[in-house]
C-alpha atoms as a PDB file:
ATOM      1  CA  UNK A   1     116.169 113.396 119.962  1.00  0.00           C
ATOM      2  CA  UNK A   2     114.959 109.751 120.155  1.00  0.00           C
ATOM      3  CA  UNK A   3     112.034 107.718 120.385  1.00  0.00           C
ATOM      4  CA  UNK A   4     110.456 107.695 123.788  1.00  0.00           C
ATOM      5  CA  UNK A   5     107.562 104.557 122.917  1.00  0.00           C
ATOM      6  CA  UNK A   6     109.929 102.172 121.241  1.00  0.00           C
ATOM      7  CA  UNK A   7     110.092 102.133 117.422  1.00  0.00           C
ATOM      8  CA  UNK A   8     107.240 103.987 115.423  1.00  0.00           C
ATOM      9  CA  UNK A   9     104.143 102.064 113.606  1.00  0.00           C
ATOM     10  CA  UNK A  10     104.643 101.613 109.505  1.00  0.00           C
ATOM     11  CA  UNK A  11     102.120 103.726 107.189  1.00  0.00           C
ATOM     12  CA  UNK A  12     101.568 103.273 103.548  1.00  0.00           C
ATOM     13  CA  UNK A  13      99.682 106.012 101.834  1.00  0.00           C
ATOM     14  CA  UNK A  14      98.902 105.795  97.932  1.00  0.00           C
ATOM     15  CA  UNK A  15      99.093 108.860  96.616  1.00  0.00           C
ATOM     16  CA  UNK A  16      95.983 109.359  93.800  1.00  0.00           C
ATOM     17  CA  UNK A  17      99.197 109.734  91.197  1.00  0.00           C
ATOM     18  CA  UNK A  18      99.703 105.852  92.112  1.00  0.00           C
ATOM     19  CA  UNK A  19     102.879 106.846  94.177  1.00  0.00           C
ATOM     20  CA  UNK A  20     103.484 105.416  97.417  1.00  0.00           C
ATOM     21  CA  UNK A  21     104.877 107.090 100.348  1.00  0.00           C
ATOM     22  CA  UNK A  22     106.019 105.074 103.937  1.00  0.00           C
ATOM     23  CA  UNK A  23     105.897 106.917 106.723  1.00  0.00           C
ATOM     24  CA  UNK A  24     107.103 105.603 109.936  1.00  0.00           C
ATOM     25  CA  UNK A  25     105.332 107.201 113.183  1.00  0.00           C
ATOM     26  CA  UNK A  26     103.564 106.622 116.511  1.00  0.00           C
ATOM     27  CA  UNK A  27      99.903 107.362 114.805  1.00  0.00           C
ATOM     28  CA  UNK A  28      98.388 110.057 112.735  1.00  0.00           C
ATOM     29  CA  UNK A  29      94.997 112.222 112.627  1.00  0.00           C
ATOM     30  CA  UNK A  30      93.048 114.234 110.315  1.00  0.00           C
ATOM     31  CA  UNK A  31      93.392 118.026 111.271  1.00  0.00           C
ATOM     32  CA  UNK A  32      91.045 119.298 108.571  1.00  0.00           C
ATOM     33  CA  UNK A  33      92.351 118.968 105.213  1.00  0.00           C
ATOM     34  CA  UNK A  34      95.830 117.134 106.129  1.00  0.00           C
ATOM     35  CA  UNK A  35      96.789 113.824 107.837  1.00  0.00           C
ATOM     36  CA  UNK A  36      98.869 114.606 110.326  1.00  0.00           C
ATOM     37  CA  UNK A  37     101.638 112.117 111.240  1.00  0.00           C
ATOM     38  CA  UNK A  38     102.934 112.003 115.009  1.00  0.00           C
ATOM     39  CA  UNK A  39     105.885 110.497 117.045  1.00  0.00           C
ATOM     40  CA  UNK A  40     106.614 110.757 120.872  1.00  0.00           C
ATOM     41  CA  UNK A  41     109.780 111.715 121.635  1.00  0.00           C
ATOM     42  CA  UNK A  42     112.247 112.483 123.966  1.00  0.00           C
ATOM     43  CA  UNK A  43     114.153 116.116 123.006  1.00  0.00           C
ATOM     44  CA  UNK A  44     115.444 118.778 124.875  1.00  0.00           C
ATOM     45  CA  UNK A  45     114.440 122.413 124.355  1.00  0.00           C
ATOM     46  CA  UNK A  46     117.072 123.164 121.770  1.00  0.00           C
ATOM     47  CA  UNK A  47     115.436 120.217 119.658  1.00  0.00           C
ATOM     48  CA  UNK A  48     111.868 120.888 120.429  1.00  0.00           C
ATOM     49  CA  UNK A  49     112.412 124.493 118.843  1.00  0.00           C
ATOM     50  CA  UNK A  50     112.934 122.715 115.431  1.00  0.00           C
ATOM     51  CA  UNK A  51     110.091 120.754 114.854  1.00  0.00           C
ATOM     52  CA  UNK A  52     106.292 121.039 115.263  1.00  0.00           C
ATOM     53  CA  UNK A  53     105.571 120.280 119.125  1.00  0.00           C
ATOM     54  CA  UNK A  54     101.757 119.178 119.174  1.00  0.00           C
ATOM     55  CA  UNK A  55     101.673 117.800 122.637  1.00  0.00           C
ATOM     56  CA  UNK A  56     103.965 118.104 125.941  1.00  0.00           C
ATOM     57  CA  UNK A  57     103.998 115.230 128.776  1.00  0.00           C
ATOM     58  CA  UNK A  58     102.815 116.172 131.904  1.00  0.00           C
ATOM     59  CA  UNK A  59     105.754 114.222 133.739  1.00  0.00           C
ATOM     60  CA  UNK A  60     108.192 115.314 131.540  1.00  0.00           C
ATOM     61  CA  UNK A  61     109.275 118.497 129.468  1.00  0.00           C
ATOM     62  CA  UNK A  62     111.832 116.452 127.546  1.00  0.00           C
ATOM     63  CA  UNK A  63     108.302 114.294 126.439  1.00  0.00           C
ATOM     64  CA  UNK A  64     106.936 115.921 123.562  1.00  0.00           C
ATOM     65  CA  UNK A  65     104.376 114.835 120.537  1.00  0.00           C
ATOM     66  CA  UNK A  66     105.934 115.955 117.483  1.00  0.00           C
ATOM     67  CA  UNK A  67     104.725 116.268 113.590  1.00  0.00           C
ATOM     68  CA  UNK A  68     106.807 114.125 111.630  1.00  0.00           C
ATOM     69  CA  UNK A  69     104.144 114.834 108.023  1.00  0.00           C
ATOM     70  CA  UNK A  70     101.416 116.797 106.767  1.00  0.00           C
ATOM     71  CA  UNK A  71      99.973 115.642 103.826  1.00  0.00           C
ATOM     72  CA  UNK A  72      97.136 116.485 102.147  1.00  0.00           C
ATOM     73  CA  UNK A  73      93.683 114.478 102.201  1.00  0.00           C
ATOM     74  CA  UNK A  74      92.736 115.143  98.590  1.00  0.00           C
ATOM     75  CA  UNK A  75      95.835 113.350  97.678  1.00  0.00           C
ATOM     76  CA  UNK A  76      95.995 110.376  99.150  1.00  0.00           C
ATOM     77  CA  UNK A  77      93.917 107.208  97.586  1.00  0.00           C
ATOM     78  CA  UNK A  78      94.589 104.620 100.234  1.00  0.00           C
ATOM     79  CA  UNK A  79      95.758 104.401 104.074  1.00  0.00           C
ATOM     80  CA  UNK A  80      97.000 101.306 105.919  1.00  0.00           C
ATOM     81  CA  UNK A  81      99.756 100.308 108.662  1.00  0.00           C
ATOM     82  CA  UNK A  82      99.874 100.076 112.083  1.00  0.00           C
ATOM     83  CA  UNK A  83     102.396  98.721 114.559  1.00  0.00           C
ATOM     84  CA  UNK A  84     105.129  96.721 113.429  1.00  0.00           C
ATOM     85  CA  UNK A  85     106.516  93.452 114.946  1.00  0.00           C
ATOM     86  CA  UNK A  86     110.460  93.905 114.647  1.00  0.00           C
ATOM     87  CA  UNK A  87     111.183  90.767 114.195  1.00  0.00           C
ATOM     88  CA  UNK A  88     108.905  90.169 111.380  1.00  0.00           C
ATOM     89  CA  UNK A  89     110.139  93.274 109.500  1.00  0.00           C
ATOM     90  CA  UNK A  90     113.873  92.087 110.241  1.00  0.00           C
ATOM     91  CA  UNK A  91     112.722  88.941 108.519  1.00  0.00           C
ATOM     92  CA  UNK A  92     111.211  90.728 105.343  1.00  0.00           C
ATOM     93  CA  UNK A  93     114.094  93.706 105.138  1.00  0.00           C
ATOM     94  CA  UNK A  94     116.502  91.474 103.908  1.00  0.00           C
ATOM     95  CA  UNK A  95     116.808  92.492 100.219  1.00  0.00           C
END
């Protein structure tokens, strides 16, 4: 399985326990009382079988949407990311 838009966007959630989580996919969505996290990627059929397909390609049936997390609305205090530049987060990765 691998990435079939480039690398993923970068999301922060604070939790409302003042935990943070980073999640790192295409977008996400609110699918009534989650946030659903999604990446598009390339996997065969074996692979597709163990994760959550939401959405095929038309073009291709290797192109699938997939559910990389669930988590709860109630939970989460604060949103924010978006797409990353890779060289800026090469830049700010280095320790």
């Amino acid at each position: 399985m691998e990435f079939a838009s480039g690398p993923p966007s970068r999301w922060i959630l604070t939790l409302r326990s003042g935990s943070e989580i980073e999640i790192w996919a295409d977008g996400y969505s609110r699918e009534g009382d989650h946030y659903l996290f999604d990446a598009y990627v390339r996997a065969s059929p074996d692979e597709q079988r163990q994760v959550e397909v939401t959405s095929r390609s038309p073009g291709s049936a290797e192109n699938v949407l997939i559910v990389v997390a669930r988590v709860p609305v109630a939970e989460v205090e604060a949103l924010y990311g978006g797409p990353v530049d890779p060289d800026q987060e090469a830049v700010g990765s280095g320790g």
